[in-house]
Protein backbone atom coordinates (compact mmCIF):
# COMPACT_ATOMS: atom_id res chain seq x y z
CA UNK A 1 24.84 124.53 119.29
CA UNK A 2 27.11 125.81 116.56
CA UNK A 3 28.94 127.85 118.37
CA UNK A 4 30.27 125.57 121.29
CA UNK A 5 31.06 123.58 118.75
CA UNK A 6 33.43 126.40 117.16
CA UNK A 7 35.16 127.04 119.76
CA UNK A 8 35.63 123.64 120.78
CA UNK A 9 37.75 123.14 116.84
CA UNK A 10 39.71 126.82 117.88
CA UNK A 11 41.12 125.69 120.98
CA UNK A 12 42.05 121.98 118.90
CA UNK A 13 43.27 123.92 116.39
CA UNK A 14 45.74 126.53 118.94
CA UNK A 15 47.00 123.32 120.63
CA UNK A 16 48.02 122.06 116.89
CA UNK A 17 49.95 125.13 116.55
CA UNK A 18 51.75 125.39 119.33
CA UNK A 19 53.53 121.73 118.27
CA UNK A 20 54.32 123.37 115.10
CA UNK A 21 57.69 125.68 116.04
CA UNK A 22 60.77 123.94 114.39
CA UNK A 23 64.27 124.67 115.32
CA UNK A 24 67.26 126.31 113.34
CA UNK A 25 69.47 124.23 111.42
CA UNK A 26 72.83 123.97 113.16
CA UNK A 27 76.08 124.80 112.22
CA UNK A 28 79.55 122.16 111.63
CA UNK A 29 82.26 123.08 113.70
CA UNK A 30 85.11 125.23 111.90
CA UNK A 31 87.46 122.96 109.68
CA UNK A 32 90.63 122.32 111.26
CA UNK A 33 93.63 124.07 109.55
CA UNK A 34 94.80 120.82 108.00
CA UNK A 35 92.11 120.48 105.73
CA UNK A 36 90.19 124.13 105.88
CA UNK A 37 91.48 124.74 102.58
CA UNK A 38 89.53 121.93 100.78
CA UNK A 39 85.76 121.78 100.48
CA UNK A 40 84.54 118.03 101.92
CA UNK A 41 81.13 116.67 100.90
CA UNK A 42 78.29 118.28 102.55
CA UNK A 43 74.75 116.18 102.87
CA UNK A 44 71.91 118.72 101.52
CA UNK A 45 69.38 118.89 104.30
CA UNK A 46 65.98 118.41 101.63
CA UNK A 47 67.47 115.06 101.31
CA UNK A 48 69.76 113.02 98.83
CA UNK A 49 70.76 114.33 95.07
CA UNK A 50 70.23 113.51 92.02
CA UNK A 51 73.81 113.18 91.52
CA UNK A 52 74.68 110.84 94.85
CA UNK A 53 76.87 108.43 93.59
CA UNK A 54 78.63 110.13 90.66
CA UNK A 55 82.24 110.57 90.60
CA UNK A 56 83.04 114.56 91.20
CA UNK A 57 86.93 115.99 90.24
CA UNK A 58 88.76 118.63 91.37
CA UNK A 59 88.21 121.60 88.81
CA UNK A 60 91.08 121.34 86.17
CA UNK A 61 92.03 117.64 86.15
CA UNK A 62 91.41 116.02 83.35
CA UNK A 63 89.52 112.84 83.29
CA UNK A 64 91.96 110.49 80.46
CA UNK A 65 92.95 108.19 81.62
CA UNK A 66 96.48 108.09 82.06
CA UNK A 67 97.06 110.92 83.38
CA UNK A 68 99.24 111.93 86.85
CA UNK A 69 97.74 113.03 89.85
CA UNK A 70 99.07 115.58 92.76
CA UNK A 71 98.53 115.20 95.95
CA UNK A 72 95.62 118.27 96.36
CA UNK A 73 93.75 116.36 93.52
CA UNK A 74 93.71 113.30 95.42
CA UNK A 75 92.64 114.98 98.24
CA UNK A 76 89.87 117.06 96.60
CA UNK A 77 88.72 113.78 95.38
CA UNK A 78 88.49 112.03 98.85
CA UNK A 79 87.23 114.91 100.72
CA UNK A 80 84.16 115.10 98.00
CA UNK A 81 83.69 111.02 97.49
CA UNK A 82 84.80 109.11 100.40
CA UNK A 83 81.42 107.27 101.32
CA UNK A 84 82.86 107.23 105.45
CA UNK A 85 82.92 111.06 105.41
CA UNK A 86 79.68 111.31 103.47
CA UNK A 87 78.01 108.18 106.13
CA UNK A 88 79.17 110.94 109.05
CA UNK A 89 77.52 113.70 107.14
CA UNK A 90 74.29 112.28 106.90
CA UNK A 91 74.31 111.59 110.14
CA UNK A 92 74.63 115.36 110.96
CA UNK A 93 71.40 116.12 108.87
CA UNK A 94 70.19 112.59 110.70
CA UNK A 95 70.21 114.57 114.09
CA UNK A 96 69.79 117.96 112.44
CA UNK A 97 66.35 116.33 112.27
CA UNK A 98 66.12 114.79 115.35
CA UNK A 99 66.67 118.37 117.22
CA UNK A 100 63.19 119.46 114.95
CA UNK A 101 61.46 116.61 116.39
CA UNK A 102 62.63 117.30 120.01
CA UNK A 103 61.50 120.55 120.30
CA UNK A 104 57.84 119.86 118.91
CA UNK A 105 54.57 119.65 121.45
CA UNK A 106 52.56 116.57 121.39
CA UNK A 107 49.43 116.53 119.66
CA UNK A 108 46.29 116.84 121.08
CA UNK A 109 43.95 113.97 121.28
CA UNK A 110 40.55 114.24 119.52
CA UNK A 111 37.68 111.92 121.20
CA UNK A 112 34.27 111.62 121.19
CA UNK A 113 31.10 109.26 122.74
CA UNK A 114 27.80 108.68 122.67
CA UNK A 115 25.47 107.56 125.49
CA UNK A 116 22.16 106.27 126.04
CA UNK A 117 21.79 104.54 122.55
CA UNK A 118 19.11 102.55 122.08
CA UNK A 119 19.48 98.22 121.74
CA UNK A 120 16.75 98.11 119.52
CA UNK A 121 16.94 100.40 116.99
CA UNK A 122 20.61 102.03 117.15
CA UNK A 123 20.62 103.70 113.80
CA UNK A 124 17.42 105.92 114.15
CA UNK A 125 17.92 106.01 117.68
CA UNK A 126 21.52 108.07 117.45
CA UNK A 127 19.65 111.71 117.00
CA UNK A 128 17.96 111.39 120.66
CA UNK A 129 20.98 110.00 121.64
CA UNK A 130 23.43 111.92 124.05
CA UNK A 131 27.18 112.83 122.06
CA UNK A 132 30.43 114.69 123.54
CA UNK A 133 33.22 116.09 121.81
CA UNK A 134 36.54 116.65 122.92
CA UNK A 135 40.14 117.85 122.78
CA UNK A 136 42.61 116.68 125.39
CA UNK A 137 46.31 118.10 125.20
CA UNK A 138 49.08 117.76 127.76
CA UNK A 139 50.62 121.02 128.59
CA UNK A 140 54.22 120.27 128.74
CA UNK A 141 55.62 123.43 131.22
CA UNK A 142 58.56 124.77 133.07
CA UNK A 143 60.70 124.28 129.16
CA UNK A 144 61.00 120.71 128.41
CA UNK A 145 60.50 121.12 124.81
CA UNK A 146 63.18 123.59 124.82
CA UNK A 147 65.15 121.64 127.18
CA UNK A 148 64.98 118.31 124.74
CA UNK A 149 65.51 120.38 122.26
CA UNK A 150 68.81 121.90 123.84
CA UNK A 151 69.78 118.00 124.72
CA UNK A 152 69.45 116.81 120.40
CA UNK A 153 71.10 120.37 119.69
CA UNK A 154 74.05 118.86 121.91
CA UNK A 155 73.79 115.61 119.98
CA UNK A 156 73.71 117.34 116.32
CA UNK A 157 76.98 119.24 117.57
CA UNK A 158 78.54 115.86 118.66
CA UNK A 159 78.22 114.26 114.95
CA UNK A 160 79.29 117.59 113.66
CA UNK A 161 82.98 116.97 115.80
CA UNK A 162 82.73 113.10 114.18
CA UNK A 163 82.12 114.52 110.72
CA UNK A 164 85.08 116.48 110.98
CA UNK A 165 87.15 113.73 112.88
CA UNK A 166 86.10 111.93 110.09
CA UNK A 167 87.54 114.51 107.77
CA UNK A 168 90.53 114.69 109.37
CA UNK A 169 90.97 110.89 108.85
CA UNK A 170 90.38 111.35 104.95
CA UNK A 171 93.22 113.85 104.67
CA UNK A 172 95.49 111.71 107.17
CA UNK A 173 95.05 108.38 105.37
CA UNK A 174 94.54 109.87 101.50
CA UNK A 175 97.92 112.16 102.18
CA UNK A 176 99.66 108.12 103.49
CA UNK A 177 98.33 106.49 100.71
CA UNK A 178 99.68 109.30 98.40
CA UNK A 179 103.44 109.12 99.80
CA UNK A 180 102.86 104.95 99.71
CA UNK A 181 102.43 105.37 95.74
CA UNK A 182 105.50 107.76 95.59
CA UNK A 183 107.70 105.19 97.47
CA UNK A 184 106.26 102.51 95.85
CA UNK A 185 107.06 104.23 92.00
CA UNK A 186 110.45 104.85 93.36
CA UNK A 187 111.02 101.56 94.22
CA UNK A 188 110.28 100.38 90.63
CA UNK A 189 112.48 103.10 89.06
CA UNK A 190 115.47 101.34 91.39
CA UNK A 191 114.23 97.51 90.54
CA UNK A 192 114.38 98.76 87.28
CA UNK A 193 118.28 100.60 87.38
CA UNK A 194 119.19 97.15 88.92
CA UNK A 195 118.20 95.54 86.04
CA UNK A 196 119.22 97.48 83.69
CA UNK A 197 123.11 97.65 85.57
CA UNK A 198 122.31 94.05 86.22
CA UNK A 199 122.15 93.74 82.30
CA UNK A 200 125.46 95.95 82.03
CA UNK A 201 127.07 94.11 84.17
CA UNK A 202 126.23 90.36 82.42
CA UNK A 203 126.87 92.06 79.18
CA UNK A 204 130.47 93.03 80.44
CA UNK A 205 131.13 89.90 81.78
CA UNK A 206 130.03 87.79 78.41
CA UNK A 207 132.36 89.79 76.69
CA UNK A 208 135.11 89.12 79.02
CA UNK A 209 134.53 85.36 78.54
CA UNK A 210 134.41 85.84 74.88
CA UNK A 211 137.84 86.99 74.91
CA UNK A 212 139.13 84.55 77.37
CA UNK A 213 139.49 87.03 80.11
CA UNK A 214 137.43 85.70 82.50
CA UNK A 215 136.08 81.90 83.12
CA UNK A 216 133.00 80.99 81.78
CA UNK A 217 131.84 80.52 85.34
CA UNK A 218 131.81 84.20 85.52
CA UNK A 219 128.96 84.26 83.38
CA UNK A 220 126.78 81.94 84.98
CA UNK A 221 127.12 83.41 88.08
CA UNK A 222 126.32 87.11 86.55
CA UNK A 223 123.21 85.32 85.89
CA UNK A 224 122.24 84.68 88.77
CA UNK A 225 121.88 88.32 90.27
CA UNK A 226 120.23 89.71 87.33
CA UNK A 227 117.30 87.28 87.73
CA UNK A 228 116.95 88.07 90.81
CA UNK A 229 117.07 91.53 89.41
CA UNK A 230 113.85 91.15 87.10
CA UNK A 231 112.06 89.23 90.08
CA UNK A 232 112.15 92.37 92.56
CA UNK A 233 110.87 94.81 89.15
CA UNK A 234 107.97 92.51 88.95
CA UNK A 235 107.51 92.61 92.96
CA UNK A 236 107.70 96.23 92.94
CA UNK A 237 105.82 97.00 90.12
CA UNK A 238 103.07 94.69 91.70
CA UNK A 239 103.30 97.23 94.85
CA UNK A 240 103.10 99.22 92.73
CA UNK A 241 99.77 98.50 91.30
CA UNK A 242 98.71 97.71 94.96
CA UNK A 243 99.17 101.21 96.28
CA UNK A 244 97.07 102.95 93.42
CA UNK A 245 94.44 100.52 94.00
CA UNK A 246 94.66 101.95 97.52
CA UNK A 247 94.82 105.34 96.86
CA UNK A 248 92.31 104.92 94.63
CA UNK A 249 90.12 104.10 97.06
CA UNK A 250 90.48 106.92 99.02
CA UNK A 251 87.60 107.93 96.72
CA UNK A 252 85.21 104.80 96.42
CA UNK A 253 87.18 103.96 92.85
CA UNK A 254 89.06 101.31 93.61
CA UNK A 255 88.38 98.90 90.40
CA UNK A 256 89.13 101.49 88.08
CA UNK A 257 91.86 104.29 89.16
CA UNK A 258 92.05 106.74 86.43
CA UNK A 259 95.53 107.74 86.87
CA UNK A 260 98.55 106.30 85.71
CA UNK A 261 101.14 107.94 88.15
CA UNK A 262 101.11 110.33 90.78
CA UNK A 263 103.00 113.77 90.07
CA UNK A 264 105.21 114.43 93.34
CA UNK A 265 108.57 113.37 95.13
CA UNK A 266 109.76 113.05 98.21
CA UNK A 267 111.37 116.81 98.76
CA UNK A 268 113.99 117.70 101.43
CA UNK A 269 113.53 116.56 105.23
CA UNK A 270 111.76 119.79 106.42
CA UNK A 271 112.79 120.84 109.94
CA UNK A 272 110.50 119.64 113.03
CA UNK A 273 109.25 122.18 115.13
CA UNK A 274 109.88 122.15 118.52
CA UNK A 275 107.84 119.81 120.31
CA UNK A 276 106.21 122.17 122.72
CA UNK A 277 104.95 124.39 119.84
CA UNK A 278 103.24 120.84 118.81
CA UNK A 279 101.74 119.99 122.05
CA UNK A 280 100.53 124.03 121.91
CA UNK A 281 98.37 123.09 118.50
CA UNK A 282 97.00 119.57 120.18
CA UNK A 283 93.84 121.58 121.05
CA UNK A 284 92.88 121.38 117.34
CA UNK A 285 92.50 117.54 117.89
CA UNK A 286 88.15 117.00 117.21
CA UNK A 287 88.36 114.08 120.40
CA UNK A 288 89.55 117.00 122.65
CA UNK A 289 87.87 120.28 121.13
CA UNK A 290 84.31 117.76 121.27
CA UNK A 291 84.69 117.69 125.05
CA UNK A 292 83.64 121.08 125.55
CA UNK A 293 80.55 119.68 123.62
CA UNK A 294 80.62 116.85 125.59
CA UNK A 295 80.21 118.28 128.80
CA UNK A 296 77.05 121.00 127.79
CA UNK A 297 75.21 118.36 126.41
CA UNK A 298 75.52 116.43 130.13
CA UNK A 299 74.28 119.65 131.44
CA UNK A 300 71.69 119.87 129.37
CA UNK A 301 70.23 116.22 130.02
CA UNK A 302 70.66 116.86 133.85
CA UNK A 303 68.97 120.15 133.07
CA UNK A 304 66.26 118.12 131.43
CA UNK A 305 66.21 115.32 134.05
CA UNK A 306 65.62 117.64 136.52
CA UNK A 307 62.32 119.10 134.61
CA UNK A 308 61.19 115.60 134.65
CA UNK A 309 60.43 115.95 138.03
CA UNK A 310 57.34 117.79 137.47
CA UNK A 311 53.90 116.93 136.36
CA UNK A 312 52.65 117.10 133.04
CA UNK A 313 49.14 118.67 133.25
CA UNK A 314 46.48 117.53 130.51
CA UNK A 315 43.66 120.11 129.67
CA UNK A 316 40.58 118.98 128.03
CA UNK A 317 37.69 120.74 126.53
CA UNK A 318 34.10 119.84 124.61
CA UNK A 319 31.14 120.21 124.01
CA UNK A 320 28.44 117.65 125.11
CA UNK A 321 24.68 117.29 123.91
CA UNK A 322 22.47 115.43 126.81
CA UNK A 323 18.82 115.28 127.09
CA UNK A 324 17.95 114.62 123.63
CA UNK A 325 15.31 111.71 124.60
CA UNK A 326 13.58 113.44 127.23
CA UNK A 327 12.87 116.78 125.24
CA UNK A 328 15.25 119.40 126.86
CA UNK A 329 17.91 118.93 124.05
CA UNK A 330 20.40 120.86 126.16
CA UNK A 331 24.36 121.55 125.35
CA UNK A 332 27.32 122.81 127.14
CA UNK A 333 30.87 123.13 127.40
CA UNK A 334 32.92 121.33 129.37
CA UNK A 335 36.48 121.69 130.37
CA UNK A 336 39.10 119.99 132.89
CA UNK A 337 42.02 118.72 133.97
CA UNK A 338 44.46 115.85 134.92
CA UNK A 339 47.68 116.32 136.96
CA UNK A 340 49.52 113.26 137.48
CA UNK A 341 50.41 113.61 141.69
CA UNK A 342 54.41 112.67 141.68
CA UNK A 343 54.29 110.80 144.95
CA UNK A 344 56.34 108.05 144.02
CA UNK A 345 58.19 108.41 140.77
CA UNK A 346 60.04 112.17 141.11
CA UNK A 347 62.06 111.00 138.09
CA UNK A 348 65.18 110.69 141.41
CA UNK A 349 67.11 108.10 139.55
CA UNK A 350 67.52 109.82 136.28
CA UNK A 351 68.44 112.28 137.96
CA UNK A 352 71.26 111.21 140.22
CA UNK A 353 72.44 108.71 136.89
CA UNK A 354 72.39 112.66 134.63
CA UNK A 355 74.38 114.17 137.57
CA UNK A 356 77.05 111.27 137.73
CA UNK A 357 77.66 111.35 133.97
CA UNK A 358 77.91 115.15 134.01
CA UNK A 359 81.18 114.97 136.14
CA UNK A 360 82.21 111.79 134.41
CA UNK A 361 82.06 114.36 131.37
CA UNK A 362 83.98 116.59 133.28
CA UNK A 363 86.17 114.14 133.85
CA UNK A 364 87.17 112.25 130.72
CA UNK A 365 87.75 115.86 129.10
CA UNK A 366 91.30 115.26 131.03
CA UNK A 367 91.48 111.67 130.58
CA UNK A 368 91.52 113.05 126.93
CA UNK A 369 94.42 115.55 127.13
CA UNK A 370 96.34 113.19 128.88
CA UNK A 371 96.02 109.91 126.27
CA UNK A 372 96.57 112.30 123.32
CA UNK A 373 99.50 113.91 124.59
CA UNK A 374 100.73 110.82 125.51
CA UNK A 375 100.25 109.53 121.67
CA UNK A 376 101.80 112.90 120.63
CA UNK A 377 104.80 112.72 122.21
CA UNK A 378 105.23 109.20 120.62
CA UNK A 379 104.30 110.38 117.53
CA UNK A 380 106.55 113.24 117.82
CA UNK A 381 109.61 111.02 118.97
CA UNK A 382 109.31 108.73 116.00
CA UNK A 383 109.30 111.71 113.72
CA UNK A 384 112.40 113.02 114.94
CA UNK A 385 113.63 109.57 115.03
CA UNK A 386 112.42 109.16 110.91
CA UNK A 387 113.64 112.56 110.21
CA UNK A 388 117.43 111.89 111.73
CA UNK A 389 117.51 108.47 110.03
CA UNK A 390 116.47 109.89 106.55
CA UNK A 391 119.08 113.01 106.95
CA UNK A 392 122.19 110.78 107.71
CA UNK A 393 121.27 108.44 105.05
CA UNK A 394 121.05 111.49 102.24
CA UNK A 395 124.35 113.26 104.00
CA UNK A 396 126.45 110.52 104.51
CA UNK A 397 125.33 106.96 103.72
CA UNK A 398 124.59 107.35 100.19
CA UNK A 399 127.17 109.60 99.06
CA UNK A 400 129.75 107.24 100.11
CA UNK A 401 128.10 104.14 99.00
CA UNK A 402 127.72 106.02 95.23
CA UNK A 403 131.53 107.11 95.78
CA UNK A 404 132.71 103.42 96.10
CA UNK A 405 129.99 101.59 93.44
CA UNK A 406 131.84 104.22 90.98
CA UNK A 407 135.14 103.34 92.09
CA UNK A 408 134.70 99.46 92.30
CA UNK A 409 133.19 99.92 88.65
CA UNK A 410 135.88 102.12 87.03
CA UNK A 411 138.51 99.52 88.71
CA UNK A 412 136.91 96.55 87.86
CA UNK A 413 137.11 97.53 84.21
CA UNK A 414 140.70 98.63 84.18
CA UNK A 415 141.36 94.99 85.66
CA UNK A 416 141.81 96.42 89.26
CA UNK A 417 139.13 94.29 90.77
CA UNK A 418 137.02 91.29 90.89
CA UNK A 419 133.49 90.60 89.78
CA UNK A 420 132.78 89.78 93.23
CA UNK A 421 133.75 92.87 94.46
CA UNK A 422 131.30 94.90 92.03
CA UNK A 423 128.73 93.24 92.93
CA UNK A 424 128.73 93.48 96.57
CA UNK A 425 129.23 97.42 96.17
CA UNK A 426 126.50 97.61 93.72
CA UNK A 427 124.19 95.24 96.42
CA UNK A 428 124.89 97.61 98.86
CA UNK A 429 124.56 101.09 96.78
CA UNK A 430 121.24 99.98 95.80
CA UNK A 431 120.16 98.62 99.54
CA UNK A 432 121.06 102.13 100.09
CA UNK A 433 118.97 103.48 97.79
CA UNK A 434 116.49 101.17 99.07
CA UNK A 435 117.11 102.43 102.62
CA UNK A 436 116.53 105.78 101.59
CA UNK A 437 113.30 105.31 100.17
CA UNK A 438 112.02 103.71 103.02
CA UNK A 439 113.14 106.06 105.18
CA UNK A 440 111.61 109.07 103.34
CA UNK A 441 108.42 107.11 103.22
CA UNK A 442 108.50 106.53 106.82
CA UNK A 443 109.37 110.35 107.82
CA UNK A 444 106.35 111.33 105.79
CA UNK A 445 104.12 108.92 107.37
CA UNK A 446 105.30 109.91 110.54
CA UNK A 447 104.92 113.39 109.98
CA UNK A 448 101.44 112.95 108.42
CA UNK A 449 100.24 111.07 112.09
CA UNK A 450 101.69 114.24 114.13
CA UNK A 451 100.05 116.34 111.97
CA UNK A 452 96.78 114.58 112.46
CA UNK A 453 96.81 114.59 115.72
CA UNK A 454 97.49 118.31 116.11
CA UNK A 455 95.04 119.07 112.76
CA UNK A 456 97.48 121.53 111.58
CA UNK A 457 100.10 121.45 108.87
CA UNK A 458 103.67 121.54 111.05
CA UNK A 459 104.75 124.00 108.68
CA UNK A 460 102.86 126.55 110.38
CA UNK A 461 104.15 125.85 113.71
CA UNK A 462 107.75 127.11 113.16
């Protein structure tokens, strides 16, 4: 009796195992070249840390407040804190997981009867009773485990492209933020020349009615643009405060920014490569290196689809006791099987809907090329467009407008011109210098959305 019963528990026990093989742990697609030089936050796969949460820094910056921060500090500090990058990165251990549970068997059903009890005494009746004992498993063949498997292996390879999309994004938008502060500090150190000429100016002028050069009406009305003077400092140093609060919280620290200024300025208008050498690096772009991706993991589900068609067999085997009231007290084994008989349902429709999204796959990998070059080459026209603007204004613009503000204001105090006159060519040196600014901000931004869109420094495209 023993022994059935043995054998019965080894075959339960083979099925078990055979749902036990797990899967390898898959890999994140390469960093792109604009941020492979920076380690981004990486989800451990036994589950969260200790540490989540806490605030990590770039070796060798110091924590005092008050300190300046570069650029590759404030990235270091996004890449390893920005809670969108790390959301994405649990989501790559999410399906890491869900390509273990693909590939696993289903477990075998345990069951078990009894027959021929008896309605008046069913406790001491159960030993003459008849019992079985089974194990049922469905025997899933021709590779669908392997097949699902392949299908969430395609899916864990998909959040790996949005994980590094996503990092992408962090490097884009921290590196914007970054040359937002810079302009935004300039603009205070100009609010704050104003003033201080402004001042200079009003001073000048009080002295001039002191001594009866001037009317008194001169004064008042030198009053008038150094308020104004004053109001833009406080307006820019508000901006100010604004754009550290946003580059702040580039890192998830956006109450409490732990820097007092940023250390970097806006350098000389660096050459644009030639646009074709651009459109050469747009296969970097995550949406249009994922389509490759894309279009395996279609052929995988059709692959799948198409394994659905077949039946999936169910083996059982027990052991039954019968005979126990009449005397014999005999056993035996018994075994079977079930095959579903596809007559109807041939699993056509998922079929023809896995083959119709495979060539849509196919499909939108150009739809793709096309949008993104499109978006390049308006990208790429605005940076040449940002880059012309900011190199006439440094050249030519400015020069001349600091050539006649000097002029006016050397003439004005030998008594060659009028206090109207120095003010309009200090107005427009420091719209100038105002236009400048903006312009340099807007050729880095503009450069910084090319070069996300290609996910390689332009530098290296020369």
């Amino acid at each position: 009796m023993r022994t059935p019963l043995l054998y019965v528990c080894a075959v339960g026990l083979a099925f078990l195992l055979a749902g036990c093989a797990s899967t390898r742990p898959g890999t994140l697609p390469a960093p792109r070249p604009l941020s492979d030089t920076l380690s981004a936050y990486e989800a451990p796969r036994d589950g969260p840390s200790p540490t989540q949460g806490l605030l990590r820094r770039p070796d060798g910056w110091s924590e005092a407040p008050g300190d300046t921060i570069t650029l590759q500090e404030s990235l270091a500090l996004a890449l390893a804190n920005n809670s969108r990058l790390q959301s994405f990165n649990w989501e790559v251990r999410a399906q890491e997981a869900r390509a273990l549970q693909a590939g696993l068997w289903p477990n075998p059903v345990l069951g078990t009867e009894t027959e021929d009890l008896s309605t008046e005494e069913p406790i001491g009746d159960f030993v003459d009773s008849e019992q079985l004992v089974q194990v049922s498993q469905p025997i899933e063949l021709w590779g669908r485990p392997g097949k699902r498997r392949d299908v969430a292996e395609q899916d864990r390879a998909l959040a790996g492209w949005d994980y590094e999309a996503a990092r992408l994004d962090v490097v884009s938008q921290t590196t914007r933020a970054f040359v937002g502060l810079v302009a935004a500090e300039r603009r205070v150190q100009l609010a704050r020349e104003l003033v201080r000429l402004s001042e200079e100016v009003f001073q000048t002028v009080s002295r001039q009615v002191e001594i009866g050069e001037v009317s008194p009406v001169e004064k008042e009305r030198a009053r008038v643009p150094l308020s104004q003077a004053r109001i833009r400092l406080r307006r820019a140093q508000e901006a100010q405060e604004s754009a550290r609060t946003t580059l702040a919280g580039q890192w998830g620290r956006p109450d409490t920014t732990a820097f007092s200024a940023v250390r970097g300025t806006f350098g000389p208008v660096d050459p644009v490569p030639p646009l074709g050498a651009v459109k050469d690096a747009l296969g970097q772009n995550p949406a249009l290196a994922r389509q490759g991706d894309e279009i395996e993991r279609a052929e995988a589900v059709l692959s799948l689809e198409k394994r659905d068609r077949f039946p999936v067999p169910s083996l059982t085997a027990g052991w039954q006791r019968f005979g126990g009231r009449s005397g014999s007290d005999q056993t035996a084994f018994k075994a079977g099987i079930a095959l579903p008989l596809p007559l109807f349902d041939r699993n056509q429709g998922a079929v023809q809907r896995a083959e119709y999204r495979f060539q849509r796959a196919r499909t939108q990998r150009e739809e793709v090329r096309v949008r993104l070059d499109t978006t390049l080459s308006r990208a790429y026209r605005s940076l040449v467009s940002t880059q012309n603007e900011a190199q006439t204004i440094a050249g030519e613009t400015f020069p001349a407008a600091q050539s006649a503000f000097e002029s006016v204001r050397q003439g004005y105090r030998q008594g060659k011109f009028s206090y109207l006159e120095v003010l309009d060519a200090q107005r427009t040196l420091f719209d100038v210098r105002r236009q400048r600014v903006r312009a340099l901000s807007s050729y880095y931004q503009a450069r910084t959305r090319v070069e996300r869109l290609v996910a390689t420094p332009l530098e290296s495209l020369q």
